[in-house]
C-alpha atoms as a PDB file:
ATOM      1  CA  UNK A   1      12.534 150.272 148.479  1.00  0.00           C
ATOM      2  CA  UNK A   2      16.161 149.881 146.448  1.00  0.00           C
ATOM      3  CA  UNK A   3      15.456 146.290 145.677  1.00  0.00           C
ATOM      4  CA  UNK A   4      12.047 147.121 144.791  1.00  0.00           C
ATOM      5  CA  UNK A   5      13.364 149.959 142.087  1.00  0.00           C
ATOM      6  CA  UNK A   6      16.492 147.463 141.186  1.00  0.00           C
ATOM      7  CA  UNK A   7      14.450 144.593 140.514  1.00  0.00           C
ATOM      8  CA  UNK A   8      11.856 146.669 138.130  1.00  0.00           C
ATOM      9  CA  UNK A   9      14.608 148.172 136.081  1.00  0.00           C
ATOM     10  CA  UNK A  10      16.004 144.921 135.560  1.00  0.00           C
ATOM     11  CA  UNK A  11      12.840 143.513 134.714  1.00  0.00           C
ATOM     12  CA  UNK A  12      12.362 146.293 132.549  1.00  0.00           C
ATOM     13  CA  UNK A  13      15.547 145.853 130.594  1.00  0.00           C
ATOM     14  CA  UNK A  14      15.114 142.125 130.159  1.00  0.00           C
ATOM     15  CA  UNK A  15      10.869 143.528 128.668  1.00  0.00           C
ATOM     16  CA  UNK A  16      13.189 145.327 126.521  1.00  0.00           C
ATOM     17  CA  UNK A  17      15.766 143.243 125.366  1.00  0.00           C
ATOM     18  CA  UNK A  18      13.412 140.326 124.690  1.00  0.00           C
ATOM     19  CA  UNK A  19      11.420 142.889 122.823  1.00  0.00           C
ATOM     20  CA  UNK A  20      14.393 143.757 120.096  1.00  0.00           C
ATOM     21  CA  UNK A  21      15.335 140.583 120.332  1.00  0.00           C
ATOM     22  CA  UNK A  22      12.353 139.054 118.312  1.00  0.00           C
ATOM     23  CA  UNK A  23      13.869 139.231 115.289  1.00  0.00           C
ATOM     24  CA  UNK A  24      16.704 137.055 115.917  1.00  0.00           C
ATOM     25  CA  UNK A  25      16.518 133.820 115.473  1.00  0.00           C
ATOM     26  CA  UNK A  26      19.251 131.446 116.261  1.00  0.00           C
ATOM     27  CA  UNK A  27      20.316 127.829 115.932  1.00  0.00           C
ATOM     28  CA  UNK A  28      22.733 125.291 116.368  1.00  0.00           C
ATOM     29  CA  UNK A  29      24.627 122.247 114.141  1.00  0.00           C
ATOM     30  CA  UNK A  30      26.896 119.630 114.222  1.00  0.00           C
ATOM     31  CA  UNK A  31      28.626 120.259 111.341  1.00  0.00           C
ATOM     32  CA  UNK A  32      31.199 117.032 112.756  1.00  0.00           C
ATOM     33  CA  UNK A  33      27.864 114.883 112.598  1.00  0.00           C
ATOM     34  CA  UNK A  34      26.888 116.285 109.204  1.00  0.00           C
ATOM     35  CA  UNK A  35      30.142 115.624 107.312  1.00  0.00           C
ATOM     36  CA  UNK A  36      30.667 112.125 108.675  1.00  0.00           C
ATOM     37  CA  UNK A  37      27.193 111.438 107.517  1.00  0.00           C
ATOM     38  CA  UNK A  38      27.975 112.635 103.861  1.00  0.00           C
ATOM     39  CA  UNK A  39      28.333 109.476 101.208  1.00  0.00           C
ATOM     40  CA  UNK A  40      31.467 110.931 100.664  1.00  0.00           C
ATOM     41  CA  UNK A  41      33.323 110.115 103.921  1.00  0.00           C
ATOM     42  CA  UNK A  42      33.349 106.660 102.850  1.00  0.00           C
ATOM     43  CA  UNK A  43      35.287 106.888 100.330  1.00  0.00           C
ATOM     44  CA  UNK A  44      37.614 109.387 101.872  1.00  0.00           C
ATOM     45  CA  UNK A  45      37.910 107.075 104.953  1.00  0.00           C
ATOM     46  CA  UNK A  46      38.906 104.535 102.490  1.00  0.00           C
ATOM     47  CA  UNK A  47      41.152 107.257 100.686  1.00  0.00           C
ATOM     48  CA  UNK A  48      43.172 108.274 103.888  1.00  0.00           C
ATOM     49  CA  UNK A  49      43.670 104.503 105.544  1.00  0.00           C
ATOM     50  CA  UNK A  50      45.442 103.361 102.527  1.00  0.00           C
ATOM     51  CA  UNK A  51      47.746 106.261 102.576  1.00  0.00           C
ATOM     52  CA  UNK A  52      48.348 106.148 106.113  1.00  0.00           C
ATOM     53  CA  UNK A  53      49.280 102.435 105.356  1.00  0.00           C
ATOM     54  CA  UNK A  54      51.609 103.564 102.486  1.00  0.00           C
ATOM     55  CA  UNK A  55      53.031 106.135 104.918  1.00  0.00           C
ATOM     56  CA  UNK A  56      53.368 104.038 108.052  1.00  0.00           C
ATOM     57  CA  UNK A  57      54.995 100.919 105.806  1.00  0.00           C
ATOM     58  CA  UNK A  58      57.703 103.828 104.349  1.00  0.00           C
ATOM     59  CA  UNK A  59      58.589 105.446 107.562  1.00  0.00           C
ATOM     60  CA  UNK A  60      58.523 101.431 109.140  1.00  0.00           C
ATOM     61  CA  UNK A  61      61.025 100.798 106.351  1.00  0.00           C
ATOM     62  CA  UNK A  62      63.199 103.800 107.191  1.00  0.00           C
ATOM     63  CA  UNK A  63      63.013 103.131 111.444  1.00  0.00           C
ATOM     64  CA  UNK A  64      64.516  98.979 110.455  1.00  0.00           C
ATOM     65  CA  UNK A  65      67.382 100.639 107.976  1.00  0.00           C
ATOM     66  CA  UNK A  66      68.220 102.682 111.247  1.00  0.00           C
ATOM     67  CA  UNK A  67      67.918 100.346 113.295  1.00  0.00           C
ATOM     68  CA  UNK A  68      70.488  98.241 110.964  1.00  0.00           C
ATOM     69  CA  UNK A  69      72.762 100.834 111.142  1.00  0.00           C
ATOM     70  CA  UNK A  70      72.804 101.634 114.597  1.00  0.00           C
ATOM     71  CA  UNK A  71      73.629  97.372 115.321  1.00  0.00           C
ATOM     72  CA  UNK A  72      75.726  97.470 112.617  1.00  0.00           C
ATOM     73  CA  UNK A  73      77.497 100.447 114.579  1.00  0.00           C
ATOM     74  CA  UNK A  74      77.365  98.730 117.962  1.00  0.00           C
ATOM     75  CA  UNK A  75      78.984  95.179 116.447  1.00  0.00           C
ATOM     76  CA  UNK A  76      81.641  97.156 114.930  1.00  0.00           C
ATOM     77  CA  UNK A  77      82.580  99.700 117.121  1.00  0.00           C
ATOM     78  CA  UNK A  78      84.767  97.676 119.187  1.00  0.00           C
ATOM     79  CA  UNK A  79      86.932  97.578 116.809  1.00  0.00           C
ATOM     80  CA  UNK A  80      86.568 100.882 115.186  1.00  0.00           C
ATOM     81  CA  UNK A  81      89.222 103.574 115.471  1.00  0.00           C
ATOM     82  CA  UNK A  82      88.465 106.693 117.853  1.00  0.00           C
ATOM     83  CA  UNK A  83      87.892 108.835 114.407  1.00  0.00           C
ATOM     84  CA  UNK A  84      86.425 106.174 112.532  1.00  0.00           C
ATOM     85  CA  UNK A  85      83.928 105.512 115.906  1.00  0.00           C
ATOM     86  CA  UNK A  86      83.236 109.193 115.825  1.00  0.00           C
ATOM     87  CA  UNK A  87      82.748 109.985 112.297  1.00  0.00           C
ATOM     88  CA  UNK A  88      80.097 106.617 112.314  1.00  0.00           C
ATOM     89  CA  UNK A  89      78.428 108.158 115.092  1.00  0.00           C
ATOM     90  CA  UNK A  90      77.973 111.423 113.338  1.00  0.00           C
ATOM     91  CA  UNK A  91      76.435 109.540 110.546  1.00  0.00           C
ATOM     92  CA  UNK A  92      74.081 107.993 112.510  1.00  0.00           C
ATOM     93  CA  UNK A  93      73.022 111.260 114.559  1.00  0.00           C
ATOM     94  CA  UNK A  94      72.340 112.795 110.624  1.00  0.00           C
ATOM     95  CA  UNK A  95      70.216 109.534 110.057  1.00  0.00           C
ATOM     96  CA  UNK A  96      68.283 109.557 113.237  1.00  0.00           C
ATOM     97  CA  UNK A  97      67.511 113.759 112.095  1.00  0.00           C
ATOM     98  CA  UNK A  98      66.400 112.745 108.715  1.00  0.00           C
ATOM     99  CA  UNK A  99      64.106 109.673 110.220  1.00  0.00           C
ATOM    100  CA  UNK A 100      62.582 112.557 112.444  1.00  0.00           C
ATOM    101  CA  UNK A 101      62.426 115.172 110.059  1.00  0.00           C
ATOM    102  CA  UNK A 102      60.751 112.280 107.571  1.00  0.00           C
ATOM    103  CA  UNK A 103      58.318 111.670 110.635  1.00  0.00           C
ATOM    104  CA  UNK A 104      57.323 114.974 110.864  1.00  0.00           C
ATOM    105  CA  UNK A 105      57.068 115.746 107.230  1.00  0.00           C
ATOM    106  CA  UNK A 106      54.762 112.037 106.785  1.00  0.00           C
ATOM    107  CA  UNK A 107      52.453 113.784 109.448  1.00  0.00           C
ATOM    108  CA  UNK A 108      51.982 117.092 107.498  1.00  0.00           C
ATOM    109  CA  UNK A 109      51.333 115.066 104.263  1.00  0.00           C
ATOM    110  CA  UNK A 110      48.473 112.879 105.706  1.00  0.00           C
ATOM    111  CA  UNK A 111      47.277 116.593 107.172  1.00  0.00           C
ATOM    112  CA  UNK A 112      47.144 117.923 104.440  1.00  0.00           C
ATOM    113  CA  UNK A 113      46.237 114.926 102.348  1.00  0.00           C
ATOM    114  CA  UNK A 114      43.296 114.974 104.556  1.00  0.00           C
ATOM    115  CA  UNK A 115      42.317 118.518 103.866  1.00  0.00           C
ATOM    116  CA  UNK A 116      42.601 118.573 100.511  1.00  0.00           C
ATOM    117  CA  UNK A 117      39.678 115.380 100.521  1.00  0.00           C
ATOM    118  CA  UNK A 118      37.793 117.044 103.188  1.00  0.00           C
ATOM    119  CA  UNK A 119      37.546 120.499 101.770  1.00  0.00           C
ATOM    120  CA  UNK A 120      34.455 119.842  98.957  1.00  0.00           C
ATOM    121  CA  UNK A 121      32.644 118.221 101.803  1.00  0.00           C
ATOM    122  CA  UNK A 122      33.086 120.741 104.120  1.00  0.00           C
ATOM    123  CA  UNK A 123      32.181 123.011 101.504  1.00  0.00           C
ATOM    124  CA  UNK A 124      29.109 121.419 100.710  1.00  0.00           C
ATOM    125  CA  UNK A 125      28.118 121.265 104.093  1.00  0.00           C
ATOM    126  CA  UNK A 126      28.519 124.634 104.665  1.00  0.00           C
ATOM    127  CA  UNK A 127      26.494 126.158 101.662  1.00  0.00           C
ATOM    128  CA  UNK A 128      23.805 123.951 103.324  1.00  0.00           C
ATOM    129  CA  UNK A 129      23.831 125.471 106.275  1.00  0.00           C
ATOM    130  CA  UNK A 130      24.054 129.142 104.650  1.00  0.00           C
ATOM    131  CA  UNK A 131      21.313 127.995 102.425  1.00  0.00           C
ATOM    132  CA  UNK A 132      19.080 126.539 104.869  1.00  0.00           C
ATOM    133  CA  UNK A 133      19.275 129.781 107.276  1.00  0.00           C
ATOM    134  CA  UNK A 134      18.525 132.351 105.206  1.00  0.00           C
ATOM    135  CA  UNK A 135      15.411 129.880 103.463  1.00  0.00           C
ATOM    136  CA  UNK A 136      14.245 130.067 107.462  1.00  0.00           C
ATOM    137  CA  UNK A 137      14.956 133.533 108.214  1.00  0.00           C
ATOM    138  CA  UNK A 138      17.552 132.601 111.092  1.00  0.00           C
ATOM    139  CA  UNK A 139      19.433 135.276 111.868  1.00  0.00           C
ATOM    140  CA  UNK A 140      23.123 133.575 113.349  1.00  0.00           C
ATOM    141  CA  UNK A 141      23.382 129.393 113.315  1.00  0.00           C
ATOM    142  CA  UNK A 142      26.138 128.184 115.792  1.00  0.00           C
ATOM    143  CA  UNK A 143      28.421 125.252 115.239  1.00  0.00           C
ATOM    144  CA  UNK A 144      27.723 122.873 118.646  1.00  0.00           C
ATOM    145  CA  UNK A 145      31.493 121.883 119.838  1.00  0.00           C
ATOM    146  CA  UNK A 146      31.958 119.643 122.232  1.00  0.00           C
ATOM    147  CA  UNK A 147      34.017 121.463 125.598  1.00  0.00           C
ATOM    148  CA  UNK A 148      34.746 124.348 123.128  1.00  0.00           C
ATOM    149  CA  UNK A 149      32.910 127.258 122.987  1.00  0.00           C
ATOM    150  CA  UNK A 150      30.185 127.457 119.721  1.00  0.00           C
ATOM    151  CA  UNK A 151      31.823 128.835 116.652  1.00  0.00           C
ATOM    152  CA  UNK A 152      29.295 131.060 114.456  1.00  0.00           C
ATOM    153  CA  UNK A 153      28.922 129.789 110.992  1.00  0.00           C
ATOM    154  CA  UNK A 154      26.615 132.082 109.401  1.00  0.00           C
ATOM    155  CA  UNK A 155      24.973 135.762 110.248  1.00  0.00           C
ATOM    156  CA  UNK A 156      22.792 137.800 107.740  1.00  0.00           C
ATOM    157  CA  UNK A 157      24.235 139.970 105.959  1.00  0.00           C
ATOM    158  CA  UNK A 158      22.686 142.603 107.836  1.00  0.00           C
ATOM    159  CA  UNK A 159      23.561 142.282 111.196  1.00  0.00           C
ATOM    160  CA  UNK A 160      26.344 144.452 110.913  1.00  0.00           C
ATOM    161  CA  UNK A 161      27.355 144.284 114.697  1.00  0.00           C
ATOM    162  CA  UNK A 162      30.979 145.321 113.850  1.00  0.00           C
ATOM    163  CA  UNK A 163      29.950 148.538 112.003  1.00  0.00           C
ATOM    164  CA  UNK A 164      28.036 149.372 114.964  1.00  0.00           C
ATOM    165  CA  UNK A 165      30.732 149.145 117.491  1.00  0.00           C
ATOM    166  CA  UNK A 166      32.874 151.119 115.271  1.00  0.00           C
ATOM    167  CA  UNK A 167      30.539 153.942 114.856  1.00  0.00           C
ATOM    168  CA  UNK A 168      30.262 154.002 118.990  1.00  0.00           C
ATOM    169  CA  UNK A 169      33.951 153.992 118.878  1.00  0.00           C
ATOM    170  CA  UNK A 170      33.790 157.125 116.083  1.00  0.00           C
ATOM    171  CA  UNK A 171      35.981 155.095 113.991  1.00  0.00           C
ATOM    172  CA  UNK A 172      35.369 153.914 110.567  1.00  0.00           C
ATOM    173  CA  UNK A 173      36.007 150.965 108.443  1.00  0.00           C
ATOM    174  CA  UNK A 174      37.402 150.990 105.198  1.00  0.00           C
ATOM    175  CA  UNK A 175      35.375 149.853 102.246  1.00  0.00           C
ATOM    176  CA  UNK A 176      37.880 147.679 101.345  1.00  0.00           C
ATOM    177  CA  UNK A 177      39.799 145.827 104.142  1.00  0.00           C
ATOM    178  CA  UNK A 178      43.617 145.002 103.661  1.00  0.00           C
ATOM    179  CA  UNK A 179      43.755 141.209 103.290  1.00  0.00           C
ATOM    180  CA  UNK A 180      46.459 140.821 105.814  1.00  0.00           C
ATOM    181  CA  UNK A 181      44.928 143.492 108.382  1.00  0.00           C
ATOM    182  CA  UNK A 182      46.489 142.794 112.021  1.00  0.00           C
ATOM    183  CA  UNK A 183      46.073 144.336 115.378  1.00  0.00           C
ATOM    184  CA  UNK A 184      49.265 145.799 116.488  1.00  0.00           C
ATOM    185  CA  UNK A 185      51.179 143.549 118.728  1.00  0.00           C
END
Protein backbone atom coordinates (compact mmCIF):
# COMPACT_ATOMS: atom_id res chain seq x y z
CA UNK A 1 0.00 0.00 0.00
CA UNK A 2 3.33 2.48 0.48
CA UNK A 3 4.46 1.80 -3.02
CA UNK A 4 1.07 2.19 -4.22
CA UNK A 5 0.79 5.92 -2.45
CA UNK A 6 4.73 6.53 -3.42
CA UNK A 7 4.35 5.74 -6.90
CA UNK A 8 1.04 8.10 -7.34
CA UNK A 9 2.68 11.06 -5.73
CA UNK A 10 5.48 10.71 -7.93
CA UNK A 11 3.40 10.35 -10.80
CA UNK A 12 1.59 13.19 -9.65
CA UNK A 13 4.56 15.49 -9.38
CA UNK A 14 6.00 14.51 -12.73
CA UNK A 15 1.59 15.48 -14.09
CA UNK A 16 2.71 18.55 -12.48
CA UNK A 17 5.96 19.42 -13.47
CA UNK A 18 5.32 18.55 -17.12
CA UNK A 19 2.31 20.73 -16.70
CA UNK A 20 4.44 24.14 -15.78
CA UNK A 21 6.82 23.03 -17.81
CA UNK A 22 4.94 23.74 -21.17
CA UNK A 23 6.14 26.88 -21.56
CA UNK A 24 9.68 26.14 -21.80
CA UNK A 25 11.10 25.40 -24.65
CA UNK A 26 14.65 24.43 -25.03
CA UNK A 27 17.34 23.70 -27.58
CA UNK A 28 20.70 22.93 -28.37
CA UNK A 29 23.81 24.32 -30.86
CA UNK A 30 27.07 23.81 -31.92
CA UNK A 31 28.24 27.02 -31.81
CA UNK A 32 32.08 25.15 -32.68
CA UNK A 33 30.22 23.86 -35.95
CA UNK A 34 28.64 27.25 -36.62
CA UNK A 35 31.77 29.43 -36.46
CA UNK A 36 33.96 27.09 -38.49
CA UNK A 37 31.25 27.20 -41.04
CA UNK A 38 31.30 31.12 -41.20
CA UNK A 39 33.12 32.54 -44.64
CA UNK A 40 35.14 34.18 -42.30
CA UNK A 41 37.20 31.30 -40.83
CA UNK A 42 38.90 31.10 -44.01
CA UNK A 43 40.44 33.89 -43.98
CA UNK A 44 41.27 33.81 -40.33
CA UNK A 45 42.70 30.26 -40.81
CA UNK A 46 44.78 31.85 -43.40
CA UNK A 47 45.38 34.90 -40.94
CA UNK A 48 46.69 32.73 -37.94
CA UNK A 49 48.99 30.02 -40.08
CA UNK A 50 51.05 32.76 -41.42
CA UNK A 51 51.64 34.19 -38.06
CA UNK A 52 52.27 31.03 -36.46
CA UNK A 53 54.89 30.64 -39.33
CA UNK A 54 56.33 34.14 -38.54
CA UNK A 55 56.34 33.09 -34.87
CA UNK A 56 57.70 29.57 -35.15
CA UNK A 57 60.62 30.89 -37.83
CA UNK A 58 61.54 33.78 -34.88
CA UNK A 59 61.56 31.58 -31.90
CA UNK A 60 63.49 28.74 -34.51
CA UNK A 61 65.94 31.59 -35.03
CA UNK A 62 66.38 32.31 -31.32
CA UNK A 63 66.60 28.14 -30.23
CA UNK A 64 69.93 27.93 -33.29
CA UNK A 65 71.59 31.36 -31.68
CA UNK A 66 71.36 29.24 -28.36
CA UNK A 67 72.27 26.50 -29.55
CA UNK A 68 75.51 28.44 -31.03
CA UNK A 69 76.22 29.64 -27.87
CA UNK A 70 75.91 26.76 -25.83
CA UNK A 71 78.73 24.80 -28.59
CA UNK A 72 80.47 27.75 -28.66
CA UNK A 73 80.59 27.34 -24.70
CA UNK A 74 81.36 23.62 -24.78
CA UNK A 75 84.49 24.12 -27.52
CA UNK A 76 85.82 26.74 -25.36
CA UNK A 77 85.42 25.80 -22.03
CA UNK A 78 88.34 23.67 -21.85
CA UNK A 79 90.25 26.26 -21.92
CA UNK A 80 88.29 28.81 -20.08
CA UNK A 81 89.29 30.02 -16.64
CA UNK A 82 87.14 28.75 -13.52
CA UNK A 83 85.55 32.53 -13.44
CA UNK A 84 85.54 33.03 -16.97
CA UNK A 85 83.74 29.19 -17.26
CA UNK A 86 81.33 30.39 -14.65
CA UNK A 87 80.47 33.79 -15.64
CA UNK A 88 79.81 32.07 -19.51
CA UNK A 89 77.63 29.71 -17.90
CA UNK A 90 75.62 32.35 -16.19
CA UNK A 91 75.16 33.94 -19.50
CA UNK A 92 73.89 31.12 -21.00
CA UNK A 93 71.40 30.15 -18.03
CA UNK A 94 70.00 34.14 -18.68
CA UNK A 95 69.73 33.10 -22.46
CA UNK A 96 68.08 29.80 -22.03
CA UNK A 97 65.33 32.13 -19.46
CA UNK A 98 64.82 34.65 -22.12
CA UNK A 99 64.34 31.74 -25.00
CA UNK A 100 61.63 30.38 -22.47
CA UNK A 101 60.18 33.43 -21.40
CA UNK A 102 60.10 34.37 -25.46
CA UNK A 103 58.32 30.85 -25.80
CA UNK A 104 55.84 31.57 -23.50
CA UNK A 105 55.19 35.11 -24.45
CA UNK A 106 54.99 33.77 -28.62
CA UNK A 107 52.16 31.45 -27.18
CA UNK A 108 50.10 34.28 -25.52
CA UNK A 109 50.49 36.41 -28.73
CA UNK A 110 49.08 33.75 -31.17
CA UNK A 111 46.24 33.43 -28.14
CA UNK A 112 45.44 36.37 -28.23
CA UNK A 113 46.08 37.06 -31.87
CA UNK A 114 43.53 34.45 -32.25
CA UNK A 115 40.93 36.10 -30.12
CA UNK A 116 41.11 39.25 -31.30
CA UNK A 117 40.12 37.54 -35.15
CA UNK A 118 37.70 35.28 -33.58
CA UNK A 119 35.77 37.72 -31.49
CA UNK A 120 33.36 39.43 -34.52
CA UNK A 121 32.61 35.89 -35.48
CA UNK A 122 31.79 34.72 -32.33
CA UNK A 123 29.86 37.71 -31.97
CA UNK A 124 27.95 37.26 -34.92
CA UNK A 125 27.21 33.90 -34.13
CA UNK A 126 25.91 34.62 -31.02
CA UNK A 127 23.36 37.48 -31.90
CA UNK A 128 22.12 34.64 -34.20
CA UNK A 129 21.44 32.46 -31.79
CA UNK A 130 19.81 35.26 -29.40
CA UNK A 131 17.96 36.34 -32.42
CA UNK A 132 16.75 33.14 -33.60
CA UNK A 133 15.37 32.09 -29.95
CA UNK A 134 13.43 34.71 -29.06
CA UNK A 135 11.90 34.82 -33.12
CA UNK A 136 10.84 30.98 -31.88
CA UNK A 137 9.78 31.63 -28.49
CA UNK A 138 12.54 29.21 -26.93
CA UNK A 139 12.88 29.80 -23.64
CA UNK A 140 16.95 28.63 -22.77
CA UNK A 141 19.22 27.27 -26.02
CA UNK A 142 22.25 25.16 -24.77
CA UNK A 143 25.66 25.13 -26.33
CA UNK A 144 26.26 21.04 -27.18
CA UNK A 145 30.05 20.39 -25.82
CA UNK A 146 31.58 17.52 -26.45
CA UNK A 147 32.53 15.49 -22.73
CA UNK A 148 31.72 18.90 -21.09
CA UNK A 149 28.70 19.65 -19.63
CA UNK A 150 26.18 22.14 -21.98
CA UNK A 151 26.90 25.77 -21.38
CA UNK A 152 23.57 28.02 -21.60
CA UNK A 153 23.83 30.68 -24.18
CA UNK A 154 20.67 32.45 -24.00
CA UNK A 155 17.45 32.60 -21.44
CA UNK A 156 14.52 35.15 -21.78
CA UNK A 157 14.69 37.82 -20.11
CA UNK A 158 12.08 36.69 -17.94
CA UNK A 159 13.04 33.68 -16.46
CA UNK A 160 14.40 35.26 -13.60
CA UNK A 161 15.42 31.95 -11.77
CA UNK A 162 18.06 33.83 -9.67
CA UNK A 163 15.56 36.41 -8.29
CA UNK A 164 13.52 33.59 -7.28
CA UNK A 165 16.02 31.76 -5.25
CA UNK A 166 16.89 34.91 -3.61
CA UNK A 167 13.47 35.78 -2.55
CA UNK A 168 13.25 31.96 -0.97
CA UNK A 169 16.47 32.82 0.62
CA UNK A 170 14.76 36.42 1.93
CA UNK A 171 17.64 38.09 0.44
CA UNK A 172 17.64 40.70 -2.15
CA UNK A 173 19.61 41.76 -5.08
CA UNK A 174 20.77 45.03 -5.74
CA UNK A 175 19.52 46.92 -8.74
CA UNK A 176 22.76 47.52 -9.73
CA UNK A 177 25.38 44.72 -9.24
CA UNK A 178 29.10 45.66 -8.40
CA UNK A 179 31.07 44.73 -11.53
CA UNK A 180 33.65 42.84 -9.63
CA UNK A 181 31.05 41.09 -7.14
CA UNK A 182 32.80 37.84 -5.55
CA UNK A 183 31.72 35.21 -3.15
CA UNK A 184 33.80 35.35 -0.11
CA UNK A 185 36.60 32.92 -0.17
Amino acid sequence: MKVRIILSAIAMFGLCFVAQAQDVKIGYTNVEVLMSLMPEMQQIDADMKDYGTQLQTSTQTKQQNLQREFQSYQQAAQTMTEEARMAKQQELRKLEEEFQKYQQDAQVSYQRKLGELLEPVQTKVFNAINSVAAEHNYTHIFSETAGQSPVLLYTKEADKFTELVAAKLGIEIPEQMPENAELPQ
